[in-house]
Protein backbone atom coordinates (compact mmCIF):
# COMPACT_ATOMS: atom_id res chain seq x y z
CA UNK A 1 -99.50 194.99 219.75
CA UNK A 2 -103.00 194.91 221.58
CA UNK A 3 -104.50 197.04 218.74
CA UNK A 4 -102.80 194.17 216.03
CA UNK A 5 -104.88 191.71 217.90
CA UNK A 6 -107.46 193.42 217.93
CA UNK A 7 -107.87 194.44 214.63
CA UNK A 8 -107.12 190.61 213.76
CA UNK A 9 -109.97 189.54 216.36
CA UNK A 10 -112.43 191.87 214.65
CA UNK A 11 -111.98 190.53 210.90
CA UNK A 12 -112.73 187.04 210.76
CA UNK A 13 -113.25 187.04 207.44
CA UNK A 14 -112.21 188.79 204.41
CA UNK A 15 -115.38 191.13 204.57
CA UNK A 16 -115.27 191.50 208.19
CA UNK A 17 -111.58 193.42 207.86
CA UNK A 18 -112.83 195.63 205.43
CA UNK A 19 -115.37 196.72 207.06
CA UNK A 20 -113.13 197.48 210.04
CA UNK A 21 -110.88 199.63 207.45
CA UNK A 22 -113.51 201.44 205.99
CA UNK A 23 -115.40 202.67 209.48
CA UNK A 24 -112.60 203.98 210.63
CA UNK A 25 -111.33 205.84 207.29
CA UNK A 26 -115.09 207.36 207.28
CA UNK A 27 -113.73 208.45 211.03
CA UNK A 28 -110.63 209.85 209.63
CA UNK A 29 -112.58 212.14 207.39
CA UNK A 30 -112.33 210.25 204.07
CA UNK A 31 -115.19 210.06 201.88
CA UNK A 32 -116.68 206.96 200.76
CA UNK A 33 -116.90 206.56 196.94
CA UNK A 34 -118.89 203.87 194.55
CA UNK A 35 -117.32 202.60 191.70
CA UNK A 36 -121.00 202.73 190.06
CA UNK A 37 -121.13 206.21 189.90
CA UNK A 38 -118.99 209.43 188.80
CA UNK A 39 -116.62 210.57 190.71
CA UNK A 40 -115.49 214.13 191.62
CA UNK A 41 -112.19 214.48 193.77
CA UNK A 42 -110.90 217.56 194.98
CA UNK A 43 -107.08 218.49 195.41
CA UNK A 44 -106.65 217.87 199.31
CA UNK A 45 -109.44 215.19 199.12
CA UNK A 46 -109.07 211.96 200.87
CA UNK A 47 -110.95 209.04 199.44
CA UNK A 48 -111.66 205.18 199.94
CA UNK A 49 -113.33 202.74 197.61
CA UNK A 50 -114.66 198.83 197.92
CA UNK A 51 -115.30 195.92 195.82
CA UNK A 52 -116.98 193.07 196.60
CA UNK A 53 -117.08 194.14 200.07
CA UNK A 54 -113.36 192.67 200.33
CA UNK A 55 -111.29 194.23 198.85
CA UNK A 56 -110.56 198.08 199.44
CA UNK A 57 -108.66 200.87 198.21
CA UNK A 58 -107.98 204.09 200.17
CA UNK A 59 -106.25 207.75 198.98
CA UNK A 60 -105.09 210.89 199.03
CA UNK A 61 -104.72 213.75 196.78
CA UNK A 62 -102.52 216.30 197.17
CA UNK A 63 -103.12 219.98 197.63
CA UNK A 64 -101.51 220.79 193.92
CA UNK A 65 -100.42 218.55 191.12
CA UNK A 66 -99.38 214.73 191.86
CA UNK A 67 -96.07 213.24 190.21
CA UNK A 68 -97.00 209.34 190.84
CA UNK A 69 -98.63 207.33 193.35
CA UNK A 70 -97.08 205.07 196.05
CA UNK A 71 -99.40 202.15 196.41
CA UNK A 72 -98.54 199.20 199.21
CA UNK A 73 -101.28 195.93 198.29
CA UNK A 74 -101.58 193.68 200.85
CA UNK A 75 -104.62 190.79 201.11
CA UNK A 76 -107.57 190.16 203.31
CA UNK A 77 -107.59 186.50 202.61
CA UNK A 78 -106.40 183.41 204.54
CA UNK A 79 -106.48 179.79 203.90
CA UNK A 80 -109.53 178.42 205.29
CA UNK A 81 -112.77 176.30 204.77
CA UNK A 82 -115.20 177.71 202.74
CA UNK A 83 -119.04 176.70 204.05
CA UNK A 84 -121.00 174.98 201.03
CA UNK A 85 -124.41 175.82 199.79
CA UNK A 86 -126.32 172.63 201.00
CA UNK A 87 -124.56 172.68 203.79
CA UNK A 88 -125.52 170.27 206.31
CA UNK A 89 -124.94 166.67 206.41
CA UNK A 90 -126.99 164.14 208.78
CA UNK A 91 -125.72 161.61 210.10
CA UNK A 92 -123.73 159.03 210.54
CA UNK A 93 -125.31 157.81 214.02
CA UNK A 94 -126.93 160.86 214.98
CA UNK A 95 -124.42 163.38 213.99
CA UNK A 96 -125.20 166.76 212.28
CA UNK A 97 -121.91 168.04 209.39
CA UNK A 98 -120.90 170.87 208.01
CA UNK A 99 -120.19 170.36 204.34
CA UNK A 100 -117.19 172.83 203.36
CA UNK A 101 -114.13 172.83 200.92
CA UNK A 102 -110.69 173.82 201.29
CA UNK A 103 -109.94 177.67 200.72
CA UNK A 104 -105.90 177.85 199.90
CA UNK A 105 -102.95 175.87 201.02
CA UNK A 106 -103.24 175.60 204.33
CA UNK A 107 -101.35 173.41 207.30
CA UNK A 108 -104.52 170.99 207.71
CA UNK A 109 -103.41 169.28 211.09
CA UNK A 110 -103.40 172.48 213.06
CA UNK A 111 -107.57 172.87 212.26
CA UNK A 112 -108.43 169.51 214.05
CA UNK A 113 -109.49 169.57 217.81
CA UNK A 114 -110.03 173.53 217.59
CA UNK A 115 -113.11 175.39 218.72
CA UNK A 116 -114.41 177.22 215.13
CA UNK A 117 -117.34 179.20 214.17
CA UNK A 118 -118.61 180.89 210.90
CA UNK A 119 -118.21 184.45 209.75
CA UNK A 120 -118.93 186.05 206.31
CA UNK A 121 -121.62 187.42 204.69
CA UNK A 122 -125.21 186.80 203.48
CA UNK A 123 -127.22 188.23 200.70
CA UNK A 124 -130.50 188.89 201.93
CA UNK A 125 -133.74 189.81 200.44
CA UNK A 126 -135.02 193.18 201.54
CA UNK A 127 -137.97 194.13 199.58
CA UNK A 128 -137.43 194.60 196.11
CA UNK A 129 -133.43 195.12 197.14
CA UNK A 130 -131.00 192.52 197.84
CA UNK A 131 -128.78 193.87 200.90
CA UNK A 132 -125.27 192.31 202.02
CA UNK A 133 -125.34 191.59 205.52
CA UNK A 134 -121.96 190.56 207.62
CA UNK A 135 -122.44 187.58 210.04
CA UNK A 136 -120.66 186.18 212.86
CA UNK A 137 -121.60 183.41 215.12
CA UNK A 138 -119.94 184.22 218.62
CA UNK A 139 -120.06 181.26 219.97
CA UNK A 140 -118.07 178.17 219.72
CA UNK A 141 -119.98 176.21 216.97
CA UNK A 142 -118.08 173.82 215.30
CA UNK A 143 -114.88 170.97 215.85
CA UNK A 144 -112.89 168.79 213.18
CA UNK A 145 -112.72 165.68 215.43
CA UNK A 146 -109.04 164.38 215.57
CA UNK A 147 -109.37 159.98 215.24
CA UNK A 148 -107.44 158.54 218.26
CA UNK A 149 -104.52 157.20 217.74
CA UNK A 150 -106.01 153.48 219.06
CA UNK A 151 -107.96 154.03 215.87
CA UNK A 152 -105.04 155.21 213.70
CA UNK A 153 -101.89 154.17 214.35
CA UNK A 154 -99.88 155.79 211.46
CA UNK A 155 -101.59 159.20 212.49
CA UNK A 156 -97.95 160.23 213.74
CA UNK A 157 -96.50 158.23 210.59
CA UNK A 158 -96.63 161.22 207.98
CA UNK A 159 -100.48 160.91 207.68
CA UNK A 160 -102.08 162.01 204.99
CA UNK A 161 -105.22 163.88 205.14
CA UNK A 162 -108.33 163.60 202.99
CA UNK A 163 -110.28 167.02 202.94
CA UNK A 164 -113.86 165.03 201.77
CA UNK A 165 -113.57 162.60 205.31
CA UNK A 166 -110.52 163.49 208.14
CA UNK A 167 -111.74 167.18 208.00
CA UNK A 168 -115.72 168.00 208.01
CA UNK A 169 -116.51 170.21 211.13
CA UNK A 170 -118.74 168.27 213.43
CA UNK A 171 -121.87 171.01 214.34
CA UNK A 172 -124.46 168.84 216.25
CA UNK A 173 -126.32 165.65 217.64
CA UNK A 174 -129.59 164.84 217.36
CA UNK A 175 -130.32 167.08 215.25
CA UNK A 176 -132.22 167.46 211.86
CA UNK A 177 -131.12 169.00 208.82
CA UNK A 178 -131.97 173.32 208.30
CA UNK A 179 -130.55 173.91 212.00
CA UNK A 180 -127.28 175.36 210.80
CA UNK A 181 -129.36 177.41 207.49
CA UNK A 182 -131.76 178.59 210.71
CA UNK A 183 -128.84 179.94 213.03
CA UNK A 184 -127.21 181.97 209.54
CA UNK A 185 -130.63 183.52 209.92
CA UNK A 186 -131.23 184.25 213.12
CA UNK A 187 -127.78 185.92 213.02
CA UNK A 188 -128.11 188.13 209.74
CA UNK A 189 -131.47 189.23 211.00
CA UNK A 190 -133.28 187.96 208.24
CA UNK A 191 -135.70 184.78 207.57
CA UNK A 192 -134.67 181.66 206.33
CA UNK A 193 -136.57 182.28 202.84
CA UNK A 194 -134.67 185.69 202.57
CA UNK A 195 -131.19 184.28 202.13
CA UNK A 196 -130.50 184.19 198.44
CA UNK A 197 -126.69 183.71 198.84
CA UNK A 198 -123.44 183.38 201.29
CA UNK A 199 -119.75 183.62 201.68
CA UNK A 200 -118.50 182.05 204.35
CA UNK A 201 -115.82 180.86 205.97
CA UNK A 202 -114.73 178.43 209.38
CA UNK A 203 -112.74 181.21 212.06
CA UNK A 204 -110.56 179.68 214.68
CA UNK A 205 -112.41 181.20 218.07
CA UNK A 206 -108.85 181.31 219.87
CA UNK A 207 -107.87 184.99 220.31
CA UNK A 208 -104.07 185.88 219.75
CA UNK A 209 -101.62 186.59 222.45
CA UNK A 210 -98.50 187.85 222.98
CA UNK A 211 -95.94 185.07 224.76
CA UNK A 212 -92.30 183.87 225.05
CA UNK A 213 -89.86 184.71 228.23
CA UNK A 214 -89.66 188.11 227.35
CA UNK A 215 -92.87 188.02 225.48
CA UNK A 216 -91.10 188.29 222.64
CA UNK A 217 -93.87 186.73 220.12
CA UNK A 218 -97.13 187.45 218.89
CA UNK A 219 -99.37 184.52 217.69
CA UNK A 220 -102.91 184.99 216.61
CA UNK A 221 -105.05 183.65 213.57
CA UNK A 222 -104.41 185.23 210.04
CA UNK A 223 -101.16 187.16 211.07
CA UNK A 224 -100.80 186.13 207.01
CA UNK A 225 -101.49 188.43 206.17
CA UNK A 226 -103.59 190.89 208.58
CA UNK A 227 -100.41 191.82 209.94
CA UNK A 228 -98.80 193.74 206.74
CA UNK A 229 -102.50 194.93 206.25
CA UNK A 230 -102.42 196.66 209.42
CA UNK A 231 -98.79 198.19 209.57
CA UNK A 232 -99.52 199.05 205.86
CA UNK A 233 -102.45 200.74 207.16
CA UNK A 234 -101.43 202.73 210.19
CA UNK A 235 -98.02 203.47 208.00
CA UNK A 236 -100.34 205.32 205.19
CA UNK A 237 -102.95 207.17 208.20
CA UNK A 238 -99.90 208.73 209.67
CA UNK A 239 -97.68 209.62 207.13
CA UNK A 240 -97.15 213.61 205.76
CA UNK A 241 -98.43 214.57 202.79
CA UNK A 242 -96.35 215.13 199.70
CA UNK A 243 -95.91 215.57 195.86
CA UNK A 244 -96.99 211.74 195.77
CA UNK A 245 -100.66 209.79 195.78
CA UNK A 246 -100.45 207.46 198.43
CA UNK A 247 -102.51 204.56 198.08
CA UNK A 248 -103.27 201.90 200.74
CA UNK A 249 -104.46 198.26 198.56
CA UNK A 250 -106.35 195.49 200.67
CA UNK A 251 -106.88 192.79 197.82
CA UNK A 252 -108.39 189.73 198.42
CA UNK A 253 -108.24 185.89 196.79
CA UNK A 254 -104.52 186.14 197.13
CA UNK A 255 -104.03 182.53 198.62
CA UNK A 256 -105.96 180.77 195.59
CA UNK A 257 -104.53 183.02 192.57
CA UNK A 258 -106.40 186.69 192.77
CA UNK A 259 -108.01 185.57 189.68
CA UNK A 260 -111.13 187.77 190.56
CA UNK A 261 -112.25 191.40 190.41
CA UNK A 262 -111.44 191.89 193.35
CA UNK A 263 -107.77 189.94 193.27
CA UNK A 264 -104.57 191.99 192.05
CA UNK A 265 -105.22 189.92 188.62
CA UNK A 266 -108.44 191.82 188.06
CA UNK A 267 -108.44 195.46 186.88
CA UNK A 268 -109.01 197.55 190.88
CA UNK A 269 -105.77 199.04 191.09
CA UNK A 270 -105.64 199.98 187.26
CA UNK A 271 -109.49 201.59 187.05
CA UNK A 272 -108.40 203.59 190.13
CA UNK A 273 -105.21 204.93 188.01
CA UNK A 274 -106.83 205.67 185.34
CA UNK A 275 -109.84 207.07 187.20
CA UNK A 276 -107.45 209.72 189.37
CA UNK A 277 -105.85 210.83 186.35
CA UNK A 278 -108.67 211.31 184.28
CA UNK A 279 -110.15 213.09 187.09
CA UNK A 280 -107.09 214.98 188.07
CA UNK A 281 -105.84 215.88 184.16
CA UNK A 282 -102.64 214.27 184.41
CA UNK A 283 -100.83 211.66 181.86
CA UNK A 284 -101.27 208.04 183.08
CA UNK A 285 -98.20 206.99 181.46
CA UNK A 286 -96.03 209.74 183.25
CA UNK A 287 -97.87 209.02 186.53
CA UNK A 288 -96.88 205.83 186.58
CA UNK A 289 -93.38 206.11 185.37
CA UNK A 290 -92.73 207.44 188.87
CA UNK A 291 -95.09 205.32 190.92
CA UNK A 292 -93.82 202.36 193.25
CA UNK A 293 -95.37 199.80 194.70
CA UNK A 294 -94.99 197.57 198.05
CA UNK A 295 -96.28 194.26 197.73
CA UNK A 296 -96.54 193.38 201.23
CA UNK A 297 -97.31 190.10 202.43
CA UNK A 298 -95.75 187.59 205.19
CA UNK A 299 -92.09 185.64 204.67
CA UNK A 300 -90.50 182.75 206.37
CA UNK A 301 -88.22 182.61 209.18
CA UNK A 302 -85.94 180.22 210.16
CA UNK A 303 -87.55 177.76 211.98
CA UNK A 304 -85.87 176.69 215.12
CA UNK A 305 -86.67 172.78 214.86
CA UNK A 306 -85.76 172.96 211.05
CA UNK A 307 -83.24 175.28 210.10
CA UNK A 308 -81.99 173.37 207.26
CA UNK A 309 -84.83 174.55 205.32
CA UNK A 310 -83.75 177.95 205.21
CA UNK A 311 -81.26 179.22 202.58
CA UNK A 312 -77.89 179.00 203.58
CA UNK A 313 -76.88 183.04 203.68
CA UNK A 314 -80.50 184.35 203.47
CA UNK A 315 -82.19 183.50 207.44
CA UNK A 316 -84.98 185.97 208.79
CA UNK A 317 -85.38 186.01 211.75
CA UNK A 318 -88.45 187.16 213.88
CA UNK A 319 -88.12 190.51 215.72
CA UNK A 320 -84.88 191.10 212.85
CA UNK A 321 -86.67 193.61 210.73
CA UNK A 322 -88.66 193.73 207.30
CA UNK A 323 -87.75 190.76 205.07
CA UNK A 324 -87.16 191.74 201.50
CA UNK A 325 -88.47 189.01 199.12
CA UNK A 326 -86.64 187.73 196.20
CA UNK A 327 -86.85 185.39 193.59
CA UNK A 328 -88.48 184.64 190.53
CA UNK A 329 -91.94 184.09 192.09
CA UNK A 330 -90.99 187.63 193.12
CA UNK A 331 -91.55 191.35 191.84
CA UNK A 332 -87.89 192.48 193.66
CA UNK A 333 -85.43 193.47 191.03
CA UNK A 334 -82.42 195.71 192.13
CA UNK A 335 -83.95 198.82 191.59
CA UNK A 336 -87.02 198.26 193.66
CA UNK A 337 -84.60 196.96 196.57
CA UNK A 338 -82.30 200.25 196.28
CA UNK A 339 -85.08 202.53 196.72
CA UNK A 340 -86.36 200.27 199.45
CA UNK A 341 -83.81 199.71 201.38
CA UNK A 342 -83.01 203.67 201.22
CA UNK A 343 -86.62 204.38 202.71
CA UNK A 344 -86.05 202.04 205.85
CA UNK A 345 -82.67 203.26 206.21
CA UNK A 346 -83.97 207.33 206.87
CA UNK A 347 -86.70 205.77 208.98
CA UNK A 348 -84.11 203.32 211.03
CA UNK A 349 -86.11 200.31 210.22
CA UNK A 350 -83.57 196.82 209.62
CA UNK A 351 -83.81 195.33 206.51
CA UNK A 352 -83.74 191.08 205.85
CA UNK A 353 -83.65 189.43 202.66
CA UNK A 354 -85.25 185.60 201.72
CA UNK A 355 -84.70 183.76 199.20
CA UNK A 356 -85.89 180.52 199.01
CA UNK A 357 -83.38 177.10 199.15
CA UNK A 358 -82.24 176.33 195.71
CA UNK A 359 -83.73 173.29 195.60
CA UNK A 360 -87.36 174.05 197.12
CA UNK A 361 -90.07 176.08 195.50
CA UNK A 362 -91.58 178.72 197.49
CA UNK A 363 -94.96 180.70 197.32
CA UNK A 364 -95.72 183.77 195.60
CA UNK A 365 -97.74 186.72 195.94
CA UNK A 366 -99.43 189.58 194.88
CA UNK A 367 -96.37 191.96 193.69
CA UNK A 368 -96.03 190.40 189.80
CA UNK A 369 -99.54 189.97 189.15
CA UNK A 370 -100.80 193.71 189.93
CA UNK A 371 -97.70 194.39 187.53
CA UNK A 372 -98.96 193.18 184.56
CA UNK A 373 -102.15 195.82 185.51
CA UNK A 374 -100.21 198.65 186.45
CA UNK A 375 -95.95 198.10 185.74
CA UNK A 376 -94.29 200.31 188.40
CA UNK A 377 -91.26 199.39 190.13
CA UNK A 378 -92.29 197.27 193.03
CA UNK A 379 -90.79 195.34 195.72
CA UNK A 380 -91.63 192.28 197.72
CA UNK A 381 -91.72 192.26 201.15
CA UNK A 382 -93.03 190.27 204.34
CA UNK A 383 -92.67 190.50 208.14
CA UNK A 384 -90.84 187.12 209.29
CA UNK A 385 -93.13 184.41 210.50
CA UNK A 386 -93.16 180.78 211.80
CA UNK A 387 -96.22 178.81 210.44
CA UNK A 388 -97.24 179.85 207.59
CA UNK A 389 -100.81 178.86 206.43
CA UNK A 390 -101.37 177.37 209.87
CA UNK A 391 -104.76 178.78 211.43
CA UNK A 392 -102.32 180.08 214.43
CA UNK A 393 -99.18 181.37 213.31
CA UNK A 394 -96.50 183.01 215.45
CA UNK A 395 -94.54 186.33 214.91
CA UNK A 396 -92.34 188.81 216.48
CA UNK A 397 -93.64 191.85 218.40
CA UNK A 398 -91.50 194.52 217.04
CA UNK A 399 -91.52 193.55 213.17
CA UNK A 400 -95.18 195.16 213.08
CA UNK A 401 -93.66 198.52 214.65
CA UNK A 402 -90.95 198.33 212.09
CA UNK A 403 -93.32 198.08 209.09
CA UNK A 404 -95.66 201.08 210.60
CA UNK A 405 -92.12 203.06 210.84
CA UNK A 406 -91.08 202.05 207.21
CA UNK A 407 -94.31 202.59 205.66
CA UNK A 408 -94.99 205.82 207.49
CA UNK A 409 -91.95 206.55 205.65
CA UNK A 410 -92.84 205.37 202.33
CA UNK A 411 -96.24 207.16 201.74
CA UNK A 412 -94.66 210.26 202.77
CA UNK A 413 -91.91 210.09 200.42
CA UNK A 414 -92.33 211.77 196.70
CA UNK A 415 -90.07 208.83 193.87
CA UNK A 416 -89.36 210.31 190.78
CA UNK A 417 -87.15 208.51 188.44
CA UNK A 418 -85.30 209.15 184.83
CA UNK A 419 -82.94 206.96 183.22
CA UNK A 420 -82.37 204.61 185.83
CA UNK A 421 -81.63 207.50 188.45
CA UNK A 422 -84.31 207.59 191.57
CA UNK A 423 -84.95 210.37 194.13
CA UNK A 424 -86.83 210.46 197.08
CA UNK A 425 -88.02 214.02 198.66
């Protein structure tokens, strides 16, 4: 659990947990490719790839032919506040702002009264290059100032917040605007002038723990959905080889549609398919006939104060196993499920299943959008949390071990199917 937390602690942004990824694949003998340039993969090889700095995909080949691949996608996004490009407001009375938008659907009332900083990156103006460079301010920077409740008296009334007012970070006093644009600097190592660009992002400074009376939960920032990114992970570093390409998928923009290049709606997952089997001489179309996919991304549990909002015979429960997804916001069919629930059951891993209430909408994810890129059978699953889309959300401890079992598991299984009939070697 220390090593979640720690991964968690170490990405505070989208770029940040790639990075982490990708330094220690290069330490686990993969080699780093670029999507700008020709690639040569050897049976045996291992591999990793980026895009936008955010988004990463990592594989292996096997020492002879390949029959499909076994990808698991996760994301690297959370909701948030994106920082703007004029960033700083002055005043009123004295006081120094920091002018951001809302990033996703998140809980709002859990960001006020929290120590925050910035993380991200900055384009930067090296000679005649333009490098990336990642930032984080260590320090505690920034608040969203709660109003008291002498001030606002329906503030425990179902209040409703308004983004452009109730929650603009307070940074300063006193001060004049280009403070905040000089501290961006100072941290990327660069000069004001040199910064051409930035994505960043407001990071909760609280570091996750692990509590309860038999310490029982984990609750950190961006357990949605850093937590499936990480069991995903160790699950596909310490699985056996086999007649299978296993592919580990960290997508990002998840939480506002992954309508980018480097979302599951834009064409990574595909180019890499059709890359490998160009590469490798083998038939896309047959490949992925017996490829599968794990969309893996957080689920509900029952909440303990409001149980009535679960569904009335499907209840995760935290510390209850992997929570298979379904519904029509959902990739799960039968199939998908079968073969599924057959993996966790040879690697003694409990299965849950969600569905939403019949009469509430739920989110979505990931799963049916990489589908329309690359159609493989692919199910939808999550580890059960409480507070979802909070900026502190609370999990079991042993759901994490379960998905590192189950996916070890997976990516050392070889899925062939014909006619409706699936094996697993």
């Amino acid at each position: 659990m220390n090593d979640l937390l720690t991964f968690i602690d170490r990405s505070p942004s989208p770029f940040h947990a790639v990075d982490n990824l990708c330094r220690e694949l290069a330490e686990a003998g993969y080699t780093r490719l670029s999507e700008s340039s020709s690639w040569q993969l050897a049976h045996g090889g291992k591999y990793f790839v980026t895009r936008n700095g955010s988004a990463l995909l990592a594989f292996r080949i096997p020492r002879a032919g390949f029959t499909g691949f076994l990808f698991s996608a996760s994301h690297s996004d959370a909701p948030t506040f994106r920082v703007k490009e004029n960033a700083e407001m002055a005043g009123p009375d004295g006081y120094l702002r920091l002018n951001t938008e809302g990033y996703g659907g998140m809980l709002c009332a859990p960001w006020l009264d929290r120590p925050l900083t910035v993380a991200g990156r900055v384009l930067v103006q090296a000679g005649d290059a333009i490098e990336t460079r990642l930032v984080y301010v260590d320090r505690d920077l920034l608040m969203i100032p709660n109003v008291a409740i002498h001030m606002n008296r329906d503030a425990n009334n179902g209040y409703k917040y308004d983004r452009k007012s109730d929650m603009v970070p307070l940074l300063g006093l006193g001060k004049d605007t280009g403070a905040f644009r000089a501290l961006i600097a100072q941290t990327a190592g660069c000069t004001e002038a040199d910064i051409l660009g930035w994505d960043l992002v407001l990071a909760p400074r609280e570091k996750g723990l692990v509590w309860g009376l038999d310490n029982e939960f984990v609750s950190s920032p961006r357990l949605d959905d850093l937590q499936c990114a990480y069991g995903c992970f160790r699950g596909f570093l310490a699985a056996k080889d086999s007649d299978s390409i296993p592919v580990f998928a960290l997508l990002d923009n998840e939480e506002v549609g992954s309508l980018t290049k480097q979302g599951a709606d834009g064409t990574f997952l595909s180019d890499l398919v059709d890359r490998i089997c160009a590469a490798l001489g083998k038939d896309r179309a047959t490949a992925v006939a017996n490829s599968f996919l794990v969309s893996a991304d957080n689920a509900h549990a029952v909440h303990p104060n409001h149980p009535e909002y679960a569904d009335p015979t499907h209840r995760p429960v935290m510390n209850g196993g992997i929570v298979i997804k379904h519904g029509t916001r959902y990739a799960t069919d039968a199939a998908a499920q079968a073969v599924f629930t057959a993996l966790c059951r040879q690697a003694d891993v409990p299965v849950q299943h969600f569905f939403n209430r019949s009469d509430m909408a739920g989110g979505s994810t990931l799963g049916n959008i990489a589908n329309a890129h690359v159609s493989m059978n692919t199910v939808d699953i999550g580890l059960p949390q409480l507070a979802m889309h909070s900026c502190f959300e609370t999990a079991g401890v042993k759901d994490t071990d379960y998905l590192v079992k189950a996916m070890t598991a997976f990516y050392g299984a070889c899925l062939r199917e014909e006619n409706g009939r699936f094996t697993l070697a």
